[in-house]
Protein backbone atom coordinates (compact mmCIF):
# COMPACT_ATOMS: atom_id res chain seq x y z
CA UNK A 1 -17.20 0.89 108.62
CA UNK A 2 -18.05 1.73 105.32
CA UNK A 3 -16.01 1.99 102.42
CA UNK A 4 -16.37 3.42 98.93
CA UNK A 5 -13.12 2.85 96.25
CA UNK A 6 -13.79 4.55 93.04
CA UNK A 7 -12.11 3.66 89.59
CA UNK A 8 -12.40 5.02 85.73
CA UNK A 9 -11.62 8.20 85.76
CA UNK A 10 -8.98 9.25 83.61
CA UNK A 11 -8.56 11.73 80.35
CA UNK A 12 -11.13 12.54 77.99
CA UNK A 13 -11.84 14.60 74.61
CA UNK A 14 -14.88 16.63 74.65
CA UNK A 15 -18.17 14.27 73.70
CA UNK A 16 -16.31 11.35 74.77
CA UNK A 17 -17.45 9.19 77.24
CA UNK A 18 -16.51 7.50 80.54
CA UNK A 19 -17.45 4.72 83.19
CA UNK A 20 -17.06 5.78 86.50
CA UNK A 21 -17.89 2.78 89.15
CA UNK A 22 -17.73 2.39 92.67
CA UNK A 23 -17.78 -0.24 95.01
CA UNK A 24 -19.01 0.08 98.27
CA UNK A 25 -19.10 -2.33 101.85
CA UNK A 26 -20.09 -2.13 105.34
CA UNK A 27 -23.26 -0.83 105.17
CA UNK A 28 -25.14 -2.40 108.40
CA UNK A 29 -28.18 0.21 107.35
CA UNK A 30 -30.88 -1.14 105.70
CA UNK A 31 -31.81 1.36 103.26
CA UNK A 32 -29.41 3.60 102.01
CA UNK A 33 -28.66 6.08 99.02
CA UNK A 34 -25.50 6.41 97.04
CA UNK A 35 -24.10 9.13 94.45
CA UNK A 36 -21.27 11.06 92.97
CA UNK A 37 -20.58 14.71 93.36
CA UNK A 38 -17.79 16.32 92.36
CA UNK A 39 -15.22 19.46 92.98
CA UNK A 40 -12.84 21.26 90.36
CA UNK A 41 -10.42 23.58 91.89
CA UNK A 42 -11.69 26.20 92.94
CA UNK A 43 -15.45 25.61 92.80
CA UNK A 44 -18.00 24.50 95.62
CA UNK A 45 -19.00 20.92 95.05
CA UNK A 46 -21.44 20.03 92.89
CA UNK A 47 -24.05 16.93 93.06
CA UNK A 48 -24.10 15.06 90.44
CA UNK A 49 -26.34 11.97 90.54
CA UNK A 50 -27.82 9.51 93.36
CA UNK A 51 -29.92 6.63 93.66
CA UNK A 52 -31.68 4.36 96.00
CA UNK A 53 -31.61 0.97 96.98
CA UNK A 54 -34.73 0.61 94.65
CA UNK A 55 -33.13 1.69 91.77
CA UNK A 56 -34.83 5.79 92.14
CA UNK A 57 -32.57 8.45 90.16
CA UNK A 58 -31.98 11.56 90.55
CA UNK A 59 -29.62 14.13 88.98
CA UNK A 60 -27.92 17.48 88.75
CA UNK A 61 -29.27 19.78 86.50
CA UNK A 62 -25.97 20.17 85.06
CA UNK A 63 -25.59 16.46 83.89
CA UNK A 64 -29.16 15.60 82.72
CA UNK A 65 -29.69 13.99 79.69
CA UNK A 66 -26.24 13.17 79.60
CA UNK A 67 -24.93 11.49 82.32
CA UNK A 68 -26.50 7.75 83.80
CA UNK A 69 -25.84 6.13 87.24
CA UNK A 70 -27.14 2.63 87.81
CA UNK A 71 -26.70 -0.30 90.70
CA UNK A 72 -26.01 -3.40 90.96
CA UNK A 73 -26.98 -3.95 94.52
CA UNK A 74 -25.74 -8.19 94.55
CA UNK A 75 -22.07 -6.73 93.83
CA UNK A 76 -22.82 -3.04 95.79
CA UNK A 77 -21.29 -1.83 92.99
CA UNK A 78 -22.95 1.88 91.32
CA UNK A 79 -21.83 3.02 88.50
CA UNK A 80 -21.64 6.57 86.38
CA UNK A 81 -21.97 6.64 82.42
CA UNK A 82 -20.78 10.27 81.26
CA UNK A 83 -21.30 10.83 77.95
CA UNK A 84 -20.81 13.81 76.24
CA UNK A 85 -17.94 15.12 78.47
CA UNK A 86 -17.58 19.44 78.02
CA UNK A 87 -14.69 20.81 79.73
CA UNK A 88 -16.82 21.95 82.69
CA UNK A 89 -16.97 18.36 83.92
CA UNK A 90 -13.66 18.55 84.58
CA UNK A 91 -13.33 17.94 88.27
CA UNK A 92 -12.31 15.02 91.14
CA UNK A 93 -15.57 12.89 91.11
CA UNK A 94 -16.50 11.65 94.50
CA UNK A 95 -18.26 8.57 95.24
CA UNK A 96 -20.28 8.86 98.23
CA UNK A 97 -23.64 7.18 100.34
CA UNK A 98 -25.52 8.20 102.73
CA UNK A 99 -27.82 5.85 105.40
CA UNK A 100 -31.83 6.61 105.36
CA UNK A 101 -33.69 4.98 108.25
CA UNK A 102 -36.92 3.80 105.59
CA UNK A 103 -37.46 4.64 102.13
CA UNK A 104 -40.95 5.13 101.57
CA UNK A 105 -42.93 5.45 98.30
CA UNK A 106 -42.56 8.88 96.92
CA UNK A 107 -38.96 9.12 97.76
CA UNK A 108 -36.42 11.22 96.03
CA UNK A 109 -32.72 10.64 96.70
CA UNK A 110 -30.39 13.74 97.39
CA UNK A 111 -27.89 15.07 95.16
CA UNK A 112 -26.81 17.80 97.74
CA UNK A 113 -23.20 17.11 98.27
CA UNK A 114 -23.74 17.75 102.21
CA UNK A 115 -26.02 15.15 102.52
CA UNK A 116 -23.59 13.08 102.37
CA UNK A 117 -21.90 11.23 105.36
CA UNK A 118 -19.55 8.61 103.53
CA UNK A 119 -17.39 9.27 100.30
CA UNK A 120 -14.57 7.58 98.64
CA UNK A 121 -10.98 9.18 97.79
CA UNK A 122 -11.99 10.31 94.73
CA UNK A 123 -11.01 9.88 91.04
CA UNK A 124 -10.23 12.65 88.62
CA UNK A 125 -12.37 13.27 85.39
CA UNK A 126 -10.48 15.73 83.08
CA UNK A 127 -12.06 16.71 79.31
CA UNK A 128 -9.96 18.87 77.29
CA UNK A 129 -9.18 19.07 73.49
């Protein structure tokens, strides 16, 4: 069964920054992809970042440029750099994975929040003056 327990969110000024991280266990897949979306009251969910058991990024165009995720597959551990928070990335930030049956060269992870077939309980992000 897999599992996904997020931690870091919290409180933020705007152009602050914050480490989200996640750690995940019982994948029994042998390539898989993991991300963060997230959901403010109110709005659809929103995909935020993934990457791939190589190390392969991708991101929401919302974030780019100033949000990072990054691995460290010995500890299953990914994490999410936000820097320069806005009020718009207020939200609860989701941790989630999905399984792939074989990465092969060329492949580009999913941000699409539906994707998706694991996620964590969430932790909330909130940016304000």
């Amino acid at each position: 069964q897999v599992q996904l327990v997020e931690s870091g969110g919290g409180s933020s000024q705007p152009g602050v920054s914050l480490i989200l991280s996640c750690i995940a266990s019982g994948f029994t897949s042998r390539d898989y992809v993991m991300g963060w979306f997230r959901q403010a009251p109110v709005n659809e969910r929103e995909g935020v970042a993934c990457i791939d058991i190589r190390g392969t990024t991708n991101y929401g165009d919302s974030v780019k440029g100033r949000f990072t995720i990054s691995a460290d597959n010995v500890r299953n551990t990914v994490h999410l750099q936000t820097n320069s928070l806005k009020p718009e990335d207020t939200a609860m930030y989701y941790c989630a994975a999905y399984d792939v049956a074989f990465i092969l060269a060329g492949y580009k992870c999913s941000t699409s929040p539906s994707r998706y077939n694991y996620r964590g309980q969430g932790t909330q992000v909130t940016v304000s003056a």
